[in-house]
PDB file of N, CA and C in Angstrom:
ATOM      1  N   UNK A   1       0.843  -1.193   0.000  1.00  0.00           N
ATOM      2  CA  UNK A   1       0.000   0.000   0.000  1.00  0.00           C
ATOM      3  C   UNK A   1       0.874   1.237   0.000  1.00  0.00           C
ATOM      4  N   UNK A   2       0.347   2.132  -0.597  1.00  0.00           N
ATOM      5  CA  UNK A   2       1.294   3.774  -0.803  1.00  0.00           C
ATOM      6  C   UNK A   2       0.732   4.770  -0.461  1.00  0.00           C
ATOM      7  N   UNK A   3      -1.052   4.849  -0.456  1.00  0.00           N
ATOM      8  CA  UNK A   3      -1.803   5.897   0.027  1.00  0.00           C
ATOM      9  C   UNK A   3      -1.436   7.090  -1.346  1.00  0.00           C
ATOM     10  N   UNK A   4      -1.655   6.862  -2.437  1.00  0.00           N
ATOM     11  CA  UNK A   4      -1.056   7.421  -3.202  1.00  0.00           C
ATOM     12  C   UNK A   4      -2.191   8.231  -3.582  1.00  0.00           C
ATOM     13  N   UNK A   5      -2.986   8.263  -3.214  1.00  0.00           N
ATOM     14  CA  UNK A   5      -4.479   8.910  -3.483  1.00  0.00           C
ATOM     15  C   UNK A   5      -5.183  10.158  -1.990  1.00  0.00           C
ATOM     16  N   UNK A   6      -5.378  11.097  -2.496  1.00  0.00           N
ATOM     17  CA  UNK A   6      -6.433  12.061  -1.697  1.00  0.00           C
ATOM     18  C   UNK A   6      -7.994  12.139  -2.173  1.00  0.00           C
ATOM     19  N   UNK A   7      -8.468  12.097  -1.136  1.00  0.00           N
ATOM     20  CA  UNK A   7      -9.959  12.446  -0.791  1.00  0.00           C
ATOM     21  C   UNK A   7     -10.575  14.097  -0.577  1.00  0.00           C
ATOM     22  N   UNK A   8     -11.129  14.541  -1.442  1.00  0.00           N
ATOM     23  CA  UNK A   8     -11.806  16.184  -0.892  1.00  0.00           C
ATOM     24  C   UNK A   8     -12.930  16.322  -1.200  1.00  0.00           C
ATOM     25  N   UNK A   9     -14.087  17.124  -0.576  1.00  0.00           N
ATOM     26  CA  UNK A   9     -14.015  17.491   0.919  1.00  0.00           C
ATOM     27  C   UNK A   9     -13.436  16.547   1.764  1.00  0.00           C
ATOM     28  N   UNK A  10     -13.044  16.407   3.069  1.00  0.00           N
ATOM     29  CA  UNK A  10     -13.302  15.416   4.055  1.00  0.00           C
ATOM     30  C   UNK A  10     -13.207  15.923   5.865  1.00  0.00           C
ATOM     31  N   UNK A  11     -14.262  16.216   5.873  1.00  0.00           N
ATOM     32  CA  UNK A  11     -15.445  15.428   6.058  1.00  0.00           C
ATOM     33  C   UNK A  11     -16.615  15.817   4.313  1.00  0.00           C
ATOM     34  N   UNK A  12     -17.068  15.217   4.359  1.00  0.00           N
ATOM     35  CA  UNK A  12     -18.134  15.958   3.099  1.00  0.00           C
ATOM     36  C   UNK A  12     -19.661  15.278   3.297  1.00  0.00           C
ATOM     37  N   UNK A  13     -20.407  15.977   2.643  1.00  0.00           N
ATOM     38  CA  UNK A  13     -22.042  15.730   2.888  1.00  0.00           C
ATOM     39  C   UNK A  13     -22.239  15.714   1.347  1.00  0.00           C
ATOM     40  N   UNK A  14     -21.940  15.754   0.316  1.00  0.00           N
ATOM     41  CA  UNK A  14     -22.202  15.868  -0.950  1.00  0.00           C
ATOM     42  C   UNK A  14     -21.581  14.686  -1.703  1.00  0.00           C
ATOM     43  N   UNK A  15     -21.047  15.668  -2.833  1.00  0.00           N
ATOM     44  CA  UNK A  15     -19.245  14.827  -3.443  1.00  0.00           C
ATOM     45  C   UNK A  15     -18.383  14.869  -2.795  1.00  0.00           C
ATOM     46  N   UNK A  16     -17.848  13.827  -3.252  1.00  0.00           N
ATOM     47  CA  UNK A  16     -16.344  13.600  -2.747  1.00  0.00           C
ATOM     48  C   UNK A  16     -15.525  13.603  -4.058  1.00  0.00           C
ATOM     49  N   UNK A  17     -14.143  13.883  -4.413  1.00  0.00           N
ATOM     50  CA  UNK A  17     -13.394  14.094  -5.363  1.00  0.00           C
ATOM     51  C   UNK A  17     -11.943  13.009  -4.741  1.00  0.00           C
ATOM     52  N   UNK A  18     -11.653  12.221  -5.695  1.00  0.00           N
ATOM     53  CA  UNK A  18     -10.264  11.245  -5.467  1.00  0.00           C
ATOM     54  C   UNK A  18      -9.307  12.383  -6.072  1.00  0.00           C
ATOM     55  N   UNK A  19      -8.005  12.128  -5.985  1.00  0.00           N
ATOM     56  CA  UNK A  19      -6.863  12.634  -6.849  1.00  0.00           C
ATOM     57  C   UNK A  19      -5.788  11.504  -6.137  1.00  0.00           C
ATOM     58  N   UNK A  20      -5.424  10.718  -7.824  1.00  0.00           N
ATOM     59  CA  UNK A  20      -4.657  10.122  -7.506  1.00  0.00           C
ATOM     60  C   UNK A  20      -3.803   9.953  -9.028  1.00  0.00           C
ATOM     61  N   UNK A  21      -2.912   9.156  -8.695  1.00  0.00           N
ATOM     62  CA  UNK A  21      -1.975   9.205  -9.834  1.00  0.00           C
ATOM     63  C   UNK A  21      -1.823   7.823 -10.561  1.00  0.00           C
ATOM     64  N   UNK A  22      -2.518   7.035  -9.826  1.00  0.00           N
ATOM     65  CA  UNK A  22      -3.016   5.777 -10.444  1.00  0.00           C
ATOM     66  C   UNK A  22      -3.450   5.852 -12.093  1.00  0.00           C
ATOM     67  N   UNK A  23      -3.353   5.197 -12.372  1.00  0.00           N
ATOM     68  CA  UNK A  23      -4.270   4.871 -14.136  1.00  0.00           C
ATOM     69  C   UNK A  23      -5.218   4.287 -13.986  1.00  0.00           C
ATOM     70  N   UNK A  24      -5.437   3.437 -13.119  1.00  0.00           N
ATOM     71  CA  UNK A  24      -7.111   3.052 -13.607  1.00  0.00           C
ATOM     72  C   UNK A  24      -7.302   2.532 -12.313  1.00  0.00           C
ATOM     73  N   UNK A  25      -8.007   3.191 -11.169  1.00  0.00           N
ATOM     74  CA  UNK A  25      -8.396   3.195  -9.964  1.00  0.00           C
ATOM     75  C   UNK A  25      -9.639   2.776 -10.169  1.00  0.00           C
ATOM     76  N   UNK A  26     -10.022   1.597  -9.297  1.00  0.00           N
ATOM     77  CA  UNK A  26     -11.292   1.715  -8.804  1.00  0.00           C
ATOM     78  C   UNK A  26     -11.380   1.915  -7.452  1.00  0.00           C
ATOM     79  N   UNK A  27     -12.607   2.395  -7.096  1.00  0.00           N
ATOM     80  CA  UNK A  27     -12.680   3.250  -5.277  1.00  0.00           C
ATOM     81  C   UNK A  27     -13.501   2.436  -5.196  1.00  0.00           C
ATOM     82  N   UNK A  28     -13.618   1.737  -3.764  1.00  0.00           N
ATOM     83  CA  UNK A  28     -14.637   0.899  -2.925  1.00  0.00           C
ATOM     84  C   UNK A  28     -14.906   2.034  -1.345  1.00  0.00           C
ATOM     85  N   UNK A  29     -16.320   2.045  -1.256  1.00  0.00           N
ATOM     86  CA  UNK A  29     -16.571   3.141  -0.163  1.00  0.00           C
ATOM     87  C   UNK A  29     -16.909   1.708   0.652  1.00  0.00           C
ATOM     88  N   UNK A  30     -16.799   1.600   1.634  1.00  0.00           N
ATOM     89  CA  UNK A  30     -17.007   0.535   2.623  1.00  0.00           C
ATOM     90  C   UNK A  30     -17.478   1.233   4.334  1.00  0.00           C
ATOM     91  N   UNK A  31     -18.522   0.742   5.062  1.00  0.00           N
ATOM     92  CA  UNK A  31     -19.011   0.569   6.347  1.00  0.00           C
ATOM     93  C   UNK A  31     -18.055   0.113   7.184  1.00  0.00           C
ATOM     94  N   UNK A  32     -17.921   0.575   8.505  1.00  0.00           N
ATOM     95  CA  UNK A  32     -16.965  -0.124   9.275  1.00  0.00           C
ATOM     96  C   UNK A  32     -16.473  -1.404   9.510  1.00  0.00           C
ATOM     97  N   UNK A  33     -17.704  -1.866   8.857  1.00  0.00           N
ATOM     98  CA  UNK A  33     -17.550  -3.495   9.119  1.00  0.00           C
ATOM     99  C   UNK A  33     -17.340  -3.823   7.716  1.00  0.00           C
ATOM    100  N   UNK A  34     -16.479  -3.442   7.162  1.00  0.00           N
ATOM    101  CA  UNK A  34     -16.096  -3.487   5.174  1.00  0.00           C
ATOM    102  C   UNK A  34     -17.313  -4.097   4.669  1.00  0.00           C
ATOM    103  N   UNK A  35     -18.426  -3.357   4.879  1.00  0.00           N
ATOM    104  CA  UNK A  35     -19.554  -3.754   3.415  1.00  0.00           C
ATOM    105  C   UNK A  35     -19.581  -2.901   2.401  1.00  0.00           C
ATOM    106  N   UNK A  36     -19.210  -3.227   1.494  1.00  0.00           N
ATOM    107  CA  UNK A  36     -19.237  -2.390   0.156  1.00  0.00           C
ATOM    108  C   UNK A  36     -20.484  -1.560   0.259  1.00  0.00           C
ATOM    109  N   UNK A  37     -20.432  -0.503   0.051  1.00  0.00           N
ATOM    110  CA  UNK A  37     -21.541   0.362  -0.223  1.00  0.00           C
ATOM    111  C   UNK A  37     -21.932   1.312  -1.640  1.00  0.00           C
ATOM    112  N   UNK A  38     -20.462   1.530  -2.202  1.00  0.00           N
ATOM    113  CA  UNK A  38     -20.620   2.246  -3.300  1.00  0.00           C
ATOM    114  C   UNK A  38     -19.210   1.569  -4.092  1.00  0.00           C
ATOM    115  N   UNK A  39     -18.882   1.793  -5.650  1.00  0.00           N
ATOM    116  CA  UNK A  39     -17.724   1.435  -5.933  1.00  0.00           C
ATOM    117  C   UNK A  39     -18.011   2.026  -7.259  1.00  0.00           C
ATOM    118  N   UNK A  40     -16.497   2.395  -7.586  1.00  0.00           N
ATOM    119  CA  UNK A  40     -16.506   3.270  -9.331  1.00  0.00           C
ATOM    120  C   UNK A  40     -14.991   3.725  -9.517  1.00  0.00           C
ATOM    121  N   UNK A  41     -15.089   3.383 -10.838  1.00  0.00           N
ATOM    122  CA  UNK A  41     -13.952   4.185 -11.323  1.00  0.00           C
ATOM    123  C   UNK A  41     -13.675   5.245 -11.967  1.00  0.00           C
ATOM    124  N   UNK A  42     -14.459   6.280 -11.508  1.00  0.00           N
ATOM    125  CA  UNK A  42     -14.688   7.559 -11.575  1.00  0.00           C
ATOM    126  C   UNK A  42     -13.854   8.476 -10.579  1.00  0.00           C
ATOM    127  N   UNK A  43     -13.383   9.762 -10.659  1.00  0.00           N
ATOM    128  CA  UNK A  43     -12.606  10.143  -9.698  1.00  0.00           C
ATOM    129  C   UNK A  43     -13.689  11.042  -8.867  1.00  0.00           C
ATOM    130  N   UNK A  44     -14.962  11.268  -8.920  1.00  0.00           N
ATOM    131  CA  UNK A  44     -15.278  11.856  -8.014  1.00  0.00           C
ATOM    132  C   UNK A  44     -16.801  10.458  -7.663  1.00  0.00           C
ATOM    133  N   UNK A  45     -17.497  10.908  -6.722  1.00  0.00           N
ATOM    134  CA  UNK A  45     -18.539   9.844  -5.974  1.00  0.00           C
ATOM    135  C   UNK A  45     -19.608  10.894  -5.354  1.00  0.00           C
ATOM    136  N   UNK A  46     -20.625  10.813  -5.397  1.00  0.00           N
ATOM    137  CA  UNK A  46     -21.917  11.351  -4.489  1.00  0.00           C
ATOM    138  C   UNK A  46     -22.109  10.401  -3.541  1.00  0.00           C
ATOM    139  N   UNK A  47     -21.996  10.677  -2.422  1.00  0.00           N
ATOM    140  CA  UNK A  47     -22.114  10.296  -1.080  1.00  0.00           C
ATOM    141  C   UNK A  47     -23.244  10.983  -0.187  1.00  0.00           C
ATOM    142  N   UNK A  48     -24.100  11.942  -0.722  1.00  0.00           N
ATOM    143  CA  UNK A  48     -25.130  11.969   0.124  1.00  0.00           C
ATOM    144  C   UNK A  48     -26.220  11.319   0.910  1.00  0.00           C
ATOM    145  N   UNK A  49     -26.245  10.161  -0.197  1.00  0.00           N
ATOM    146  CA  UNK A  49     -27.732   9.397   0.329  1.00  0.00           C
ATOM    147  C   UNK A  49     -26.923   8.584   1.463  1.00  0.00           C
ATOM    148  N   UNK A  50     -25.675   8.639   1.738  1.00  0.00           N
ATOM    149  CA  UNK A  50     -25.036   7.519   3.180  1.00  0.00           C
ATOM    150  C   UNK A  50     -25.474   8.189   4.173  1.00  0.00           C
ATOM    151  N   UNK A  51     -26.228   7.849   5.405  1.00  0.00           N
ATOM    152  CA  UNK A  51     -25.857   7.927   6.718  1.00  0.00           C
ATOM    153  C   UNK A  51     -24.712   8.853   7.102  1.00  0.00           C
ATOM    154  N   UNK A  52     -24.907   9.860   7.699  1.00  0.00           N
ATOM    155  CA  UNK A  52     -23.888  10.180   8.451  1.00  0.00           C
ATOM    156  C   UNK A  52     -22.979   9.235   9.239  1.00  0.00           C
ATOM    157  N   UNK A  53     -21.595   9.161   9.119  1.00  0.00           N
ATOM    158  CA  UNK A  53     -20.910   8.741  10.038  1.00  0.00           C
ATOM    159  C   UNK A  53     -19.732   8.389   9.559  1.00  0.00           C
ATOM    160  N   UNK A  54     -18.508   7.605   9.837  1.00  0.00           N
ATOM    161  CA  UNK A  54     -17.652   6.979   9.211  1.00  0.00           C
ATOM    162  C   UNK A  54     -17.574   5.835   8.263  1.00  0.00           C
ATOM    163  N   UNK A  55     -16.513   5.911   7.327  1.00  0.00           N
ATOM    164  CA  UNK A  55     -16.206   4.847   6.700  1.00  0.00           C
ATOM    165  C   UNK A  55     -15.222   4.941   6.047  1.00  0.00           C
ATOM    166  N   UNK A  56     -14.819   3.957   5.266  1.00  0.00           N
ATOM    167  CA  UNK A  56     -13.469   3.588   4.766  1.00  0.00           C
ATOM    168  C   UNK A  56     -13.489   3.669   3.031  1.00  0.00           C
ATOM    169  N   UNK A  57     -12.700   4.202   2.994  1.00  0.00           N
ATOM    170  CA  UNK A  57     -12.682   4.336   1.277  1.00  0.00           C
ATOM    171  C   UNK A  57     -11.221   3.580   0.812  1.00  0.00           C
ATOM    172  N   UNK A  58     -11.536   2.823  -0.040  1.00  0.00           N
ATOM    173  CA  UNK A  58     -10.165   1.783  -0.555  1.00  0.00           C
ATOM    174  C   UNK A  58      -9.845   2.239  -2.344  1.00  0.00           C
ATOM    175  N   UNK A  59      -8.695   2.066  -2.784  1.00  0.00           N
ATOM    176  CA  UNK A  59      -8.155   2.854  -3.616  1.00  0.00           C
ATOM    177  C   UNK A  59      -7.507   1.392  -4.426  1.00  0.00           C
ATOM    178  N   UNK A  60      -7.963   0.788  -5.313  1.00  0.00           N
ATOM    179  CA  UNK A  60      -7.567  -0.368  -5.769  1.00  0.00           C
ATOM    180  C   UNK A  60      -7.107  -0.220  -7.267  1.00  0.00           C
ATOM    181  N   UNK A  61      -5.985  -0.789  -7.534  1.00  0.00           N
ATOM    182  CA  UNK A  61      -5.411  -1.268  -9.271  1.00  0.00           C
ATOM    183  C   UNK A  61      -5.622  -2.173  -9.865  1.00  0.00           C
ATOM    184  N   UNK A  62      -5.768  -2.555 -10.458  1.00  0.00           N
ATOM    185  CA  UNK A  62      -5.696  -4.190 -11.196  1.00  0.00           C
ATOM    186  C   UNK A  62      -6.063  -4.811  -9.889  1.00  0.00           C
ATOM    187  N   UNK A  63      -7.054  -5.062  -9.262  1.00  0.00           N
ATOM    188  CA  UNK A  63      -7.662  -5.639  -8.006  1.00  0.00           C
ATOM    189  C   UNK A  63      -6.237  -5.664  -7.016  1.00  0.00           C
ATOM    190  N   UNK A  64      -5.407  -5.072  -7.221  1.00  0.00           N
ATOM    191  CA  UNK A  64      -4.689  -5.045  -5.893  1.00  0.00           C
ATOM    192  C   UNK A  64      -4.888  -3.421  -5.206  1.00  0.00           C
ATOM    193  N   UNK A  65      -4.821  -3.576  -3.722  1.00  0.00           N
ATOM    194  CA  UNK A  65      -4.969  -2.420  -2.583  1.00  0.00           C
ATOM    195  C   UNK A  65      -3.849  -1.827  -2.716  1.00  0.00           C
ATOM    196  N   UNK A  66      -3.691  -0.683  -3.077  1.00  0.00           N
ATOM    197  CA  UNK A  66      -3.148   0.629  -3.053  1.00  0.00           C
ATOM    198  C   UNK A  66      -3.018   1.038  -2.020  1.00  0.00           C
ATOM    199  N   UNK A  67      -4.383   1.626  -1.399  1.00  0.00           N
ATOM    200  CA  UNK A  67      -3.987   2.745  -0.417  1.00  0.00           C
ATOM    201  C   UNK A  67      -5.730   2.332   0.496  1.00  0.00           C
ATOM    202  N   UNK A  68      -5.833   3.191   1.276  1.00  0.00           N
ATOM    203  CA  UNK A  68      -7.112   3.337   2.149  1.00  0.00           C
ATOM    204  C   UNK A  68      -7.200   4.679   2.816  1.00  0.00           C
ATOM    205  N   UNK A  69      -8.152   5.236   3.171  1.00  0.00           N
ATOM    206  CA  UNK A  69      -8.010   6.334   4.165  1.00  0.00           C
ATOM    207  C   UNK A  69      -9.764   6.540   4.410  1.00  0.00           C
ATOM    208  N   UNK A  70      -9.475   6.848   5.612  1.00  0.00           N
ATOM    209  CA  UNK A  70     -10.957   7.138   6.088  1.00  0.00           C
ATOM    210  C   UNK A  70     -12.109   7.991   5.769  1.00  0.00           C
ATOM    211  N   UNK A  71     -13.078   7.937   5.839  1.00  0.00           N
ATOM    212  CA  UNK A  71     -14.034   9.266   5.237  1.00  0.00           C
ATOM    213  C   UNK A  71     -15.218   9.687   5.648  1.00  0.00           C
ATOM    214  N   UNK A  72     -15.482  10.830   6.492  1.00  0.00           N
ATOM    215  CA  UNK A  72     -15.986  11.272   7.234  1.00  0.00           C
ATOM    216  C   UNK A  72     -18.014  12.076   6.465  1.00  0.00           C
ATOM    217  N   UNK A  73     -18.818  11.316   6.669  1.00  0.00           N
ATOM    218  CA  UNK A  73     -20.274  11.655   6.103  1.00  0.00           C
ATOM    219  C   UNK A  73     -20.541  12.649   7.184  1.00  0.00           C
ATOM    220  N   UNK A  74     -20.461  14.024   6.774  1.00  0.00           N
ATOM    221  CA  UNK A  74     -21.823  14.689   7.402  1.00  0.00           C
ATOM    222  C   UNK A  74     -23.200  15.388   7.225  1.00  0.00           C
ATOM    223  N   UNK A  75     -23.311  15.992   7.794  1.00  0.00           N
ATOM    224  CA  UNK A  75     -24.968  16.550   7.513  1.00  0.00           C
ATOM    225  C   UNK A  75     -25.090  16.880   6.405  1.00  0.00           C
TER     226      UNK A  75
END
């Protein structure tokens, strides 16, 4: 893993925007308890309809894990 990827806003209630330097990222948004909730290989994601609260966003290549970092839902 390299964490080679940023998340903005964060915390966010809307979109979220990746920036990473990857070539062909797919993002998995995951629940604390890693249930997939959203996934795309798009660099930005709408995250409004989640629940407020935490979760984990994973940053994957050719199905291998890159990076992870946390991501904060609010109002």
């Amino acid at each position: 893993e390299d964490n080679s990827f940023s998340i903005y806003p964060n915390p966010s209630s809307g979109k979220i925007f990746i920036q990473t330097t990857l070539e062909n990222p797919r993002i998995i948004i995951t629940d604390m308890l890693g249930r997939e909730l959203l996934s795309t290989q798009e660099k930005e994601m709408d995250i409004q309809h989640l629940p407020k609260g935490m979760y984990l966003v994973y940053v994957l290549e050719n199905g291998v894990k890159k990076g992870i970092t946390k991501l904060i839902k609010g109002e």
